[in-house]
C-alpha atoms as a PDB file:
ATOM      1  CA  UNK A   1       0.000   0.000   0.000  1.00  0.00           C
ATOM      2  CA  UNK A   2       1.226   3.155  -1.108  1.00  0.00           C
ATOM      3  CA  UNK A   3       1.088   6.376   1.792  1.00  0.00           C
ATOM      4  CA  UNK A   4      -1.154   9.544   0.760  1.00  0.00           C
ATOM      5  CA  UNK A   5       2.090  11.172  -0.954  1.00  0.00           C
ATOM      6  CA  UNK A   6       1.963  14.230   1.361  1.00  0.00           C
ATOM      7  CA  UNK A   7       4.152  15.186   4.253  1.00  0.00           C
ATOM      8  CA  UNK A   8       3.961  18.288   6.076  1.00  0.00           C
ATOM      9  CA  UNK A   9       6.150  21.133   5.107  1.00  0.00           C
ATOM     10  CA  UNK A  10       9.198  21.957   7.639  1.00  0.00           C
ATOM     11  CA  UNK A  11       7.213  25.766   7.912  1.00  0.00           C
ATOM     12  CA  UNK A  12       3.938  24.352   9.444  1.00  0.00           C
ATOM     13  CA  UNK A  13       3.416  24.108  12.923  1.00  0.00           C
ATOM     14  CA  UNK A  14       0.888  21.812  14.240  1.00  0.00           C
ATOM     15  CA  UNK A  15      -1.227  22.028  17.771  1.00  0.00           C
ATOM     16  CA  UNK A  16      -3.848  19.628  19.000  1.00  0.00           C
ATOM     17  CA  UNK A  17      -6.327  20.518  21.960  1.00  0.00           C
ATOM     18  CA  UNK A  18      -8.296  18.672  23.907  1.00  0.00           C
ATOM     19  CA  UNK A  19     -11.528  19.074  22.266  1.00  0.00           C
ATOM     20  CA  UNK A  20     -10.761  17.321  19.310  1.00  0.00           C
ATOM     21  CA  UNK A  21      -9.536  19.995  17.128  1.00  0.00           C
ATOM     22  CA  UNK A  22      -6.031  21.412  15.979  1.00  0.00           C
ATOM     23  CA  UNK A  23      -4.362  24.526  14.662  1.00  0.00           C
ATOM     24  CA  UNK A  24      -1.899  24.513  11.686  1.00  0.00           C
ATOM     25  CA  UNK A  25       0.361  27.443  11.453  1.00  0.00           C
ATOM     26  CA  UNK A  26       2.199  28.865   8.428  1.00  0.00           C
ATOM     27  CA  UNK A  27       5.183  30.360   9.957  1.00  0.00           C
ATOM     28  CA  UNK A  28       6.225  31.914   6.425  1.00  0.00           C
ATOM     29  CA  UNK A  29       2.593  33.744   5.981  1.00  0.00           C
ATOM     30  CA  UNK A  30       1.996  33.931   9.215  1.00  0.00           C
ATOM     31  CA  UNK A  31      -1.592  32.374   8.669  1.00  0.00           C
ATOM     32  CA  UNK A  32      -3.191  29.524  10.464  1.00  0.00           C
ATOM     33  CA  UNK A  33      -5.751  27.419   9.931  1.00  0.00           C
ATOM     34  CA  UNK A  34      -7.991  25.273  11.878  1.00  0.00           C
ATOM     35  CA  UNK A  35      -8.557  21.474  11.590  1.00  0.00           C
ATOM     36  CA  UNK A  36     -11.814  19.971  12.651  1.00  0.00           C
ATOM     37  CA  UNK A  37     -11.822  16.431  14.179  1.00  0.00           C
ATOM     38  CA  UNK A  38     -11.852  14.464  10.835  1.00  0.00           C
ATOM     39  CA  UNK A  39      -9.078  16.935   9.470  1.00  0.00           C
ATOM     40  CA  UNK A  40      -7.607  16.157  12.489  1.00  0.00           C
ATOM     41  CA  UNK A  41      -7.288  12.345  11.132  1.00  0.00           C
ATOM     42  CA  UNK A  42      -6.198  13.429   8.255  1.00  0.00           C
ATOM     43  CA  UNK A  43      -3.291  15.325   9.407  1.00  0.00           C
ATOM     44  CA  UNK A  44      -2.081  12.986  11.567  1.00  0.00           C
ATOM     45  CA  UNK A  45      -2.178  10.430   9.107  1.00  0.00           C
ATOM     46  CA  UNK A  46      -0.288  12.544   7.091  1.00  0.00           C
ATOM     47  CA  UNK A  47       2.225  12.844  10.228  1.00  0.00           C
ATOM     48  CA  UNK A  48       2.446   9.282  10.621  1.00  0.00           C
ATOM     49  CA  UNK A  49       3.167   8.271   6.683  1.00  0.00           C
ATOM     50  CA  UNK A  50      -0.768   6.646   6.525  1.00  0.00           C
ATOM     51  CA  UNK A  51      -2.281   5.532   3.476  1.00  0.00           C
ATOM     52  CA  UNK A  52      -5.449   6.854   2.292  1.00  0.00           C
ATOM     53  CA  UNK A  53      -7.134   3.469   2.636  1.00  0.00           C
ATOM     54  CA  UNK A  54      -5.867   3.692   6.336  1.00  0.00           C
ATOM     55  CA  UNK A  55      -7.256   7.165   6.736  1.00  0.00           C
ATOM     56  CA  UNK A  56     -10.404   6.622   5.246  1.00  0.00           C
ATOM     57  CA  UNK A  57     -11.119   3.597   7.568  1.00  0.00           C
ATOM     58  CA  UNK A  58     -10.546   5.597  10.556  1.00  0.00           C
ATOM     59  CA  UNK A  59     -13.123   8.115   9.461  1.00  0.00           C
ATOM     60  CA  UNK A  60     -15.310   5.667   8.557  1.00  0.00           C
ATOM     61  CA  UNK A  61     -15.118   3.828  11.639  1.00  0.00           C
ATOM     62  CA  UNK A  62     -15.448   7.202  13.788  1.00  0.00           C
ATOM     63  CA  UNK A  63     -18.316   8.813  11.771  1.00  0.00           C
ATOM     64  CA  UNK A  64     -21.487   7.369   9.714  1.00  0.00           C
ATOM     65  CA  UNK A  65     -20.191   8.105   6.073  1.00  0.00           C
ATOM     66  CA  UNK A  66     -19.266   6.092   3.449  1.00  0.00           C
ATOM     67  CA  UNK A  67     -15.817   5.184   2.258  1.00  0.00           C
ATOM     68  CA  UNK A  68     -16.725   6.446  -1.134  1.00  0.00           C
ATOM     69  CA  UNK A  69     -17.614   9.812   0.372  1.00  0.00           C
ATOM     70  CA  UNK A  70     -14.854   9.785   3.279  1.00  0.00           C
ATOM     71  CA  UNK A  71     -12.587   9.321   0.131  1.00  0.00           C
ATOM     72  CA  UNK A  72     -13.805  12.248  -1.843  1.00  0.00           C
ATOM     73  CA  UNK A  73     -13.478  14.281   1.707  1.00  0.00           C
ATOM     74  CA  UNK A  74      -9.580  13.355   2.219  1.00  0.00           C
ATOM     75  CA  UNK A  75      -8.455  13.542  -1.011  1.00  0.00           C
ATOM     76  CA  UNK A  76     -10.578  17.363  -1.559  1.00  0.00           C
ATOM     77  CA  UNK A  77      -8.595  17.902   1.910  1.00  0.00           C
ATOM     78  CA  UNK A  78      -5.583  17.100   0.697  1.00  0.00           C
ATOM     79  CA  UNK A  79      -5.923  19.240  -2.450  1.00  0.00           C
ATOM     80  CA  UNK A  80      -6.497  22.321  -0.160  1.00  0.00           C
ATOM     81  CA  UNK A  81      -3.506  21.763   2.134  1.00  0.00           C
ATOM     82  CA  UNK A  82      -1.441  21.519  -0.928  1.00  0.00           C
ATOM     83  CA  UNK A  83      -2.335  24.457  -2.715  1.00  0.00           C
ATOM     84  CA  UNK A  84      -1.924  26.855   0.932  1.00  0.00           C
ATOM     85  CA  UNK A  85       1.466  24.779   0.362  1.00  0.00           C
ATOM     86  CA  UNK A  86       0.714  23.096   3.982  1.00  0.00           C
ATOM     87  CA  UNK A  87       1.961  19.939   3.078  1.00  0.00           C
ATOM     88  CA  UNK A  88       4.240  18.902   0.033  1.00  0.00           C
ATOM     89  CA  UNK A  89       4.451  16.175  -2.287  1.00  0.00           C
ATOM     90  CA  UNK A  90       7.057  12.977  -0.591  1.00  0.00           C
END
């Protein structure tokens, strides 16, 4: 199995809290964004070198959505981190 092809960029800074959620930070725009609890999966899969099929099944086993549609979610999420140049190609 192959990994999503993303790791984080060496400029992002990442912070979890307790309820679930998480804050990126650009330090070279000085921008930040915030992650929601199934972004929050994503990133950290992304952290740990996960595949999407890993990813997805987490989702899928947290929340009532499809794989199909969990899918479409990570990889549109992935997309978006990539072009605010949050995460790079491995």
């Amino acid at each position: 199995m192959t990994t999503t092809g993303f790791a984080p960029h060496e400029h992002v800074v990442f912070t979890e809290f307790d309820a679930g959620e998480g804050i990126l930070v650009d330090l070279n725009t000085k921008k930040y964004f915030q992650l929601n609890e199934t972004a929050l999966i994503v990133w950290r899969g992304i952290e740990n070198d996960k595949t999407l099929v890993e990813i997805v099944g987490e989702i899928t086993a947290a929340y009532d959505v499809t794989p199909e549609r969990a899918t479409e979610s990570v990889q549109r999420l992935l997309e978006n981190l990539s072009a605010f140049k949050l995460v790079r190609r491995r």
